[in-house]
Protein backbone atom coordinates (compact mmCIF):
# COMPACT_ATOMS: atom_id res chain seq x y z
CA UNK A 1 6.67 -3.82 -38.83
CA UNK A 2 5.32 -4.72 -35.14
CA UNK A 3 5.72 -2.89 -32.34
CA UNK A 4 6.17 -4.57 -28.88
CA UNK A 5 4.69 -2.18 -26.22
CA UNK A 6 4.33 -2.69 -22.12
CA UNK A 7 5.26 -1.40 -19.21
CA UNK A 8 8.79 -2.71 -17.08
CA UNK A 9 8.04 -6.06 -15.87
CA UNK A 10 5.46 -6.70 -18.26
CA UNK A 11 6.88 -9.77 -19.88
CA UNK A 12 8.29 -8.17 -23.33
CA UNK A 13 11.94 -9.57 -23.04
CA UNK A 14 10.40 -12.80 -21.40
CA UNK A 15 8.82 -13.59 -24.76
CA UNK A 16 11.30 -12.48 -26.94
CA UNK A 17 13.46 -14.99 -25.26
CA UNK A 18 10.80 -17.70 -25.22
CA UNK A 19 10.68 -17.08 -29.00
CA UNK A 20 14.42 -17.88 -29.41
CA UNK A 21 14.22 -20.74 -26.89
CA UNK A 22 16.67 -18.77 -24.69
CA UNK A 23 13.13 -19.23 -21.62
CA UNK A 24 11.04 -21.79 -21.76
CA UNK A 25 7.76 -21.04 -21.35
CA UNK A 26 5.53 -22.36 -18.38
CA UNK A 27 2.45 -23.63 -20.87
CA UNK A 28 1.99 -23.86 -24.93
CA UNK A 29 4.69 -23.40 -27.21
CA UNK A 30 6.50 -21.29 -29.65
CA UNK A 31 7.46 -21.97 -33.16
CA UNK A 32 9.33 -19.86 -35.68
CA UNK A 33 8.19 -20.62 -39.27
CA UNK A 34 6.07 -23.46 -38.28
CA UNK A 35 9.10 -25.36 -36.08
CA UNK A 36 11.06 -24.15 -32.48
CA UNK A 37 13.43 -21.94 -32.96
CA UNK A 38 16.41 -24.24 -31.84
CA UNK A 39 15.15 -27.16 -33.94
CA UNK A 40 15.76 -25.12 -37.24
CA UNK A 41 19.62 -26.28 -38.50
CA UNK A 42 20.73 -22.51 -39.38
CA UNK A 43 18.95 -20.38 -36.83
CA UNK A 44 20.50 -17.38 -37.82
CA UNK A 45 18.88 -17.51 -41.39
CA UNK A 46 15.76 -17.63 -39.81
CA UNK A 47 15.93 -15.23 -36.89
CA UNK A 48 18.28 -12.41 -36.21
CA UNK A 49 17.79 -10.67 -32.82
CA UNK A 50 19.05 -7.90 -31.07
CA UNK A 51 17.88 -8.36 -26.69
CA UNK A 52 21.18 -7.59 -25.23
CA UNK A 53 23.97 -4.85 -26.64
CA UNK A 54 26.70 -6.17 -24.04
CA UNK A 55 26.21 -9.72 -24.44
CA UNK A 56 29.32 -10.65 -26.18
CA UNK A 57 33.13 -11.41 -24.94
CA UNK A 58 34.72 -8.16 -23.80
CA UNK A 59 38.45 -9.27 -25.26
CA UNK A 60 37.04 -9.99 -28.56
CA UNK A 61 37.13 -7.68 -31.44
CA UNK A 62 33.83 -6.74 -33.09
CA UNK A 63 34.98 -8.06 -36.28
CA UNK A 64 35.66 -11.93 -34.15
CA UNK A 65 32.83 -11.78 -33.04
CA UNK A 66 30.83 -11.41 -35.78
CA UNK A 67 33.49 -13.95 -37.72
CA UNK A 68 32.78 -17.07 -34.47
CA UNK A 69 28.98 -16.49 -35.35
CA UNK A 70 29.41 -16.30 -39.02
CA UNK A 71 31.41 -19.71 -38.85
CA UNK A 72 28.96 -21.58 -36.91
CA UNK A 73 26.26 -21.32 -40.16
CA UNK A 74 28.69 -21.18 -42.68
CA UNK A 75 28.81 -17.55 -43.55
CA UNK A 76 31.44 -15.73 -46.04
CA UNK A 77 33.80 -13.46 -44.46
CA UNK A 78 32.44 -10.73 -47.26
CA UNK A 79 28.60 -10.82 -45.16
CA UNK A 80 30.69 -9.74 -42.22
CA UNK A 81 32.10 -6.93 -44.43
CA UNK A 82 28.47 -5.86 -45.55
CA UNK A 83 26.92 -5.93 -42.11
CA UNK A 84 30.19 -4.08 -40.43
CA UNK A 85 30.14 -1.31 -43.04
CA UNK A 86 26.00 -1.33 -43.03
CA UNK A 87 26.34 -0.79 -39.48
CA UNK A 88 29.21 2.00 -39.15
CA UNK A 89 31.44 -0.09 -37.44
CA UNK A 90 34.18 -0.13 -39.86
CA UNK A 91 36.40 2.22 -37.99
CA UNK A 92 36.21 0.01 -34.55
CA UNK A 93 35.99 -3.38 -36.10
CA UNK A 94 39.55 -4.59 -35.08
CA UNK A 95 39.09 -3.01 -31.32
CA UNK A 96 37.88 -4.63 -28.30
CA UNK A 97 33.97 -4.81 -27.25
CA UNK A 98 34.90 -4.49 -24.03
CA UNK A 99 35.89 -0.81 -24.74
CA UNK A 100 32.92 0.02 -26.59
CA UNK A 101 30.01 2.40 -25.74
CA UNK A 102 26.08 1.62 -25.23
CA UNK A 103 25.34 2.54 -28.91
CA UNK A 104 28.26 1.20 -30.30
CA UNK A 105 27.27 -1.99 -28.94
CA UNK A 106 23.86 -1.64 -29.71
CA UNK A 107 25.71 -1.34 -33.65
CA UNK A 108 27.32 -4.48 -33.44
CA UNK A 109 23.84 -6.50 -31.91
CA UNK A 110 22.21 -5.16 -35.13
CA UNK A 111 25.30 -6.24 -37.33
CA UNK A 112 25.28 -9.84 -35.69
CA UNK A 113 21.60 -9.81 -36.23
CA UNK A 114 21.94 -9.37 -39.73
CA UNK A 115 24.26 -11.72 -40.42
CA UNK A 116 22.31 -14.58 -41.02
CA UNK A 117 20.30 -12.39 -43.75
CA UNK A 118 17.01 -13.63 -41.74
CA UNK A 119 13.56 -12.95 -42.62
CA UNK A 120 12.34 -11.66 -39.23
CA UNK A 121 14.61 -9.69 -36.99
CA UNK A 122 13.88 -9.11 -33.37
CA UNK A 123 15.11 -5.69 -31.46
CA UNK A 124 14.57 -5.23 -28.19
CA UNK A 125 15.68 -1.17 -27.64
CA UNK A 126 17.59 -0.98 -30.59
CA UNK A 127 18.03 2.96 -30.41
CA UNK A 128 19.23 2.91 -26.39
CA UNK A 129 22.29 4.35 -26.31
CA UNK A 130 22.37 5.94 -29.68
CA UNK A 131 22.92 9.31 -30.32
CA UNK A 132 20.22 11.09 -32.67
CA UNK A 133 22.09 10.34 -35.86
CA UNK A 134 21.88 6.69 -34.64
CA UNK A 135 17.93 6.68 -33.53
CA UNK A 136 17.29 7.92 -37.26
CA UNK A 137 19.45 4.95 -39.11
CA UNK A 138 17.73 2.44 -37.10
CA UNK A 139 14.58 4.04 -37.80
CA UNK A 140 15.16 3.82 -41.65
CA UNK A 141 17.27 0.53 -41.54
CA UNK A 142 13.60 -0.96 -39.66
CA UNK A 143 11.62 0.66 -42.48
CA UNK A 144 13.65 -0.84 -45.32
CA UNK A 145 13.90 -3.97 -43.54
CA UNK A 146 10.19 -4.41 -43.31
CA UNK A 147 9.29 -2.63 -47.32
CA UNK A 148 11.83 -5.62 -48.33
CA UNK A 149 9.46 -7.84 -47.03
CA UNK A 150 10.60 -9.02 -43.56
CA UNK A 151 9.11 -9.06 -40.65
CA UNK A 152 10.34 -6.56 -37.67
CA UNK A 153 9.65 -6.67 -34.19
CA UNK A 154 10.54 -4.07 -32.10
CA UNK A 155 10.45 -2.89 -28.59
CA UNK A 156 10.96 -0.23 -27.58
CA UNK A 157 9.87 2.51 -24.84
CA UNK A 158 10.26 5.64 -27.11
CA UNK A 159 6.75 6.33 -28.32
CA UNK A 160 7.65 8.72 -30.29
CA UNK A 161 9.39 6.45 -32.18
CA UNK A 162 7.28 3.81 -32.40
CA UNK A 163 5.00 6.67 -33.41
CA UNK A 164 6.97 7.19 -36.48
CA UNK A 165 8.05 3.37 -37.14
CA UNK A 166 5.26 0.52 -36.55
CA UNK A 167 2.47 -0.53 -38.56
CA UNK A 168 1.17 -2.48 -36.14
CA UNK A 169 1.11 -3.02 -32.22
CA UNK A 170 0.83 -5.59 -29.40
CA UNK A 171 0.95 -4.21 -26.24
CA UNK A 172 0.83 -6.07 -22.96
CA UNK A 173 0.58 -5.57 -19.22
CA UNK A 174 1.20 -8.16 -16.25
CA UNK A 175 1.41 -10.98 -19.22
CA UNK A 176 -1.71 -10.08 -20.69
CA UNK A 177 -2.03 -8.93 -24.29
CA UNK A 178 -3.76 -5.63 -24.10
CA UNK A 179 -4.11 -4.72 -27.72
CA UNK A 180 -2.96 -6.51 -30.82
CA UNK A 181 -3.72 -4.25 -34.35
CA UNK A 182 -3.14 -1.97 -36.66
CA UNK A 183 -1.45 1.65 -35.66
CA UNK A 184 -4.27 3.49 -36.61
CA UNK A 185 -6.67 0.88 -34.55
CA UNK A 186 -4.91 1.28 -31.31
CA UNK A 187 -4.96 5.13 -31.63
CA UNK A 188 -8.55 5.24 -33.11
CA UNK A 189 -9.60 3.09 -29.51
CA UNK A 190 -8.05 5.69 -27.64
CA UNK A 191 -11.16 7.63 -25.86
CA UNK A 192 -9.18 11.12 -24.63
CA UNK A 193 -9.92 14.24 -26.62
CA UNK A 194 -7.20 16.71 -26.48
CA UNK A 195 -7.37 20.38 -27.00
CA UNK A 196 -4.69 22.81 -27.11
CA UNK A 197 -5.97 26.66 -26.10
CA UNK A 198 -4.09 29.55 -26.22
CA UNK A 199 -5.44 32.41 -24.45
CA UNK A 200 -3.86 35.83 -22.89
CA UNK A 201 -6.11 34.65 -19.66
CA UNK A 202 -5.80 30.82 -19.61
CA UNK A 203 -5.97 31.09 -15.98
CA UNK A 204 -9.92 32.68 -16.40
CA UNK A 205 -10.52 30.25 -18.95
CA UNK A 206 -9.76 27.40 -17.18
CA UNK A 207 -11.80 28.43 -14.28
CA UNK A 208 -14.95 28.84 -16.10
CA UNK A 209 -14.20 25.19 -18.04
CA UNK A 210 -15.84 23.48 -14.42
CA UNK A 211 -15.96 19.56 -14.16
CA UNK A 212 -13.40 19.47 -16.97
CA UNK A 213 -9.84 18.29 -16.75
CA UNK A 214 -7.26 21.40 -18.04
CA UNK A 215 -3.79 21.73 -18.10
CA UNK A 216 -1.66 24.54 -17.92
CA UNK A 217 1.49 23.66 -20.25
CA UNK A 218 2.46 27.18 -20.43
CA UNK A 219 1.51 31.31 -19.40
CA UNK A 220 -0.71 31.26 -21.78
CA UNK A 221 -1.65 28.16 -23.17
CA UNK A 222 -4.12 25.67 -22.06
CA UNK A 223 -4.67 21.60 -22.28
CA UNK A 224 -8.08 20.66 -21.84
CA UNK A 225 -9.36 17.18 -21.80
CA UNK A 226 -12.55 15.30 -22.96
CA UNK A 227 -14.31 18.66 -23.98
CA UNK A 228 -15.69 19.88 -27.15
CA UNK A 229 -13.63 22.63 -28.95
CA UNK A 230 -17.03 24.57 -29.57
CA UNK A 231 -17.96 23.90 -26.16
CA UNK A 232 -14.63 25.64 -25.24
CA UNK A 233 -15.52 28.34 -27.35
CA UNK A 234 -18.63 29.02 -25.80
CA UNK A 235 -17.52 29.21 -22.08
CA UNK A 236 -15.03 31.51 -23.98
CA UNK A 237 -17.22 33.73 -25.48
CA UNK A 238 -19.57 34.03 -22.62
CA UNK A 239 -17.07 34.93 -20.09
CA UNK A 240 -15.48 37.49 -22.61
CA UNK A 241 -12.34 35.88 -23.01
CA UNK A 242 -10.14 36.43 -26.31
CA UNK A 243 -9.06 32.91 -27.63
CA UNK A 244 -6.14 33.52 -30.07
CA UNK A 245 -5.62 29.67 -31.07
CA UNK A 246 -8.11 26.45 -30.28
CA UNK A 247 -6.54 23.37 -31.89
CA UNK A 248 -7.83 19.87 -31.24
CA UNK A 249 -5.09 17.28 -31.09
CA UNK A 250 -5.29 14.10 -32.34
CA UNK A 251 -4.54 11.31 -30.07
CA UNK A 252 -0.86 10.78 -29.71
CA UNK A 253 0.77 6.90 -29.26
CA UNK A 254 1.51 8.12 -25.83
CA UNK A 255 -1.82 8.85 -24.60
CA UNK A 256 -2.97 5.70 -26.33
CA UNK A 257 -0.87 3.25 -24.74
CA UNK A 258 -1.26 5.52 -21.12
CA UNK A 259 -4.67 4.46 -21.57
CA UNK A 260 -4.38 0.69 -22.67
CA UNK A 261 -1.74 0.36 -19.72
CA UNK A 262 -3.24 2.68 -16.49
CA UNK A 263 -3.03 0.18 -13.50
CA UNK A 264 -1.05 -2.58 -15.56
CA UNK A 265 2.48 -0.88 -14.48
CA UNK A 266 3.95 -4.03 -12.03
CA UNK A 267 5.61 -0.61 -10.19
CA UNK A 268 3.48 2.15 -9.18
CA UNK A 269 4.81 5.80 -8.41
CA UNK A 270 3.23 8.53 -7.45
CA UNK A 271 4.06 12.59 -7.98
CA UNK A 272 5.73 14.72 -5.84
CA UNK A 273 3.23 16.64 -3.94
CA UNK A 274 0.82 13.50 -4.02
CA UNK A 275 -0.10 12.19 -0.53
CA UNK A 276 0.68 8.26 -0.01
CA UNK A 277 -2.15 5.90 -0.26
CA UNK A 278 -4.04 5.72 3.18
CA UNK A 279 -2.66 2.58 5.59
CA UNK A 280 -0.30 1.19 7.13
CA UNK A 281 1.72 -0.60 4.37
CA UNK A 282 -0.30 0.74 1.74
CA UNK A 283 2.65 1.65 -0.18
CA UNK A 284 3.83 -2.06 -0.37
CA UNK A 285 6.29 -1.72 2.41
CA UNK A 286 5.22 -2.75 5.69
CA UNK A 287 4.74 -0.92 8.65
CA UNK A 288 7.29 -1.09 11.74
């Protein structure tokens, strides 16, 4: 299972709509087992994709919808059953979309994905909306999708997850591909070394840690950044300060992609507290 990864504006839902010919794109081509997408005479046994929950006729019931899809390919009235019942939707399949919520939408995109019984499914923010009941069942449905053998491609902007779900990653920035490979890869590439400190004096602790970056996440606990534990230690011991826990952390997804993406973002914020970039119009609004 693949995990699509980039910051707004990147290009993610560009290319997941280039795949399914819905963009064309500006140079090269895309093909979906070895042929475009709309050349293929059932599309929907090929690809299933879910890019946008609300798509769909508001005075239709979820149950006509999915049966004017199924009758374009051919599809039995009993593979609408399945996916309505795989999906929860049983209870709501004879009301109106237009009355439905963000994750019961986002129910009936997977159902009409699935319809088609493709090979590769496509999902871009499958969980938005959902409540945590509903992040979990996509989460497994995704996993048992891809140990059946099909291929899953998700984005998403919950790392954690991603964290939890992908195998593998592509993550791009501006249009650029930033990293393509395995999970473990992308994390392993990650250069910032975490450690958690707990300390009834982080604030003396963190004073003596000079030139390093430290966070105070709580009273008395510490993050410090790109240092040693044993170095931490040390400055511990020599400034007589009792360290109750010292726990490097392994590199999350987050702090992985922060990394792969700093300066890629097409929309730059700053803090509150943080001065403005020096100039007139430095901000990207003009001066008057």
């Amino acid at each position: 299972m693949t995990g699509f990864l980039g910051p707004n504006g990147a290009g993610k839902s560009t290319t997941m709509r280039m795949i399914l010919a819905l963009d064309s794109p500006t140079g090269g081509n895309v093909k979906v087992n070895g042929r475009p997408y709309a050349s293929h005479k059932a599309p929907l046994h090929e690809v299933g994709a879910l890019l946008e929950a609300k798509a769909v006729h508001p005075k239709r019931t979820a149950y006509n919808h999915l049966r004017a899809l199924a009758a374009t390919h051919g599809i039995s009235s009993a593979r609408i059953n399945d996916v309505i019942e795989l999906t929860g939707l049983g209870p709501v399949a004879r009301r109106r979309v237009g009355g439905f919520s963000l994750g019961m939408g986002q129910r009936l995109g997977i159902a009409a994905a699935l319809l088609g019984d493709p090979q590769t499914l496509i999902f871009d923010e499958p969980v938005n909306g959902l409540d945590p009941e509903g992040v979990q069942w996509v989460r497994h449905l995704a996993r048992g999708l891809a140990a059946e053998g099909r291929t899953v491609f998700i984005s998403s902007h919950l790392m954690s997850e991603m964290a939890v779900t992908a195998d593998h990653l592509i993550v791009i920035g501006r249009g650029r591909i930033l990293a393509d490979a395995p999970m473990d890869e992308v994390l392993a590439g990650s250069s910032r070394q975490r450690t958690f400190v707990r300390t009834d004096d982080a604030g003396a602790l963190a004073s003596t840690l000079t030139g390093a970056e430290v966070r105070r996440t709580a009273p008395d606990q510490l993050e410090v950044l790109d240092v040693p534990a044993r170095r931490i230690a040390e400055a511990a011991l020599a400034a007589r300060i009792l360290v109750t826990e010292l726990i490097p952390q392994q590199t999350s997804l987050e702090d992985a992609y922060m990394e792969l993406t700093r300066g890629e973002a097409e929309y730059q914020s700053r803090d509150i507290g943080q001065p403005p970039a020096a100039g007139p119009g430095a901000s990207g609004v003009p001066a008057v």
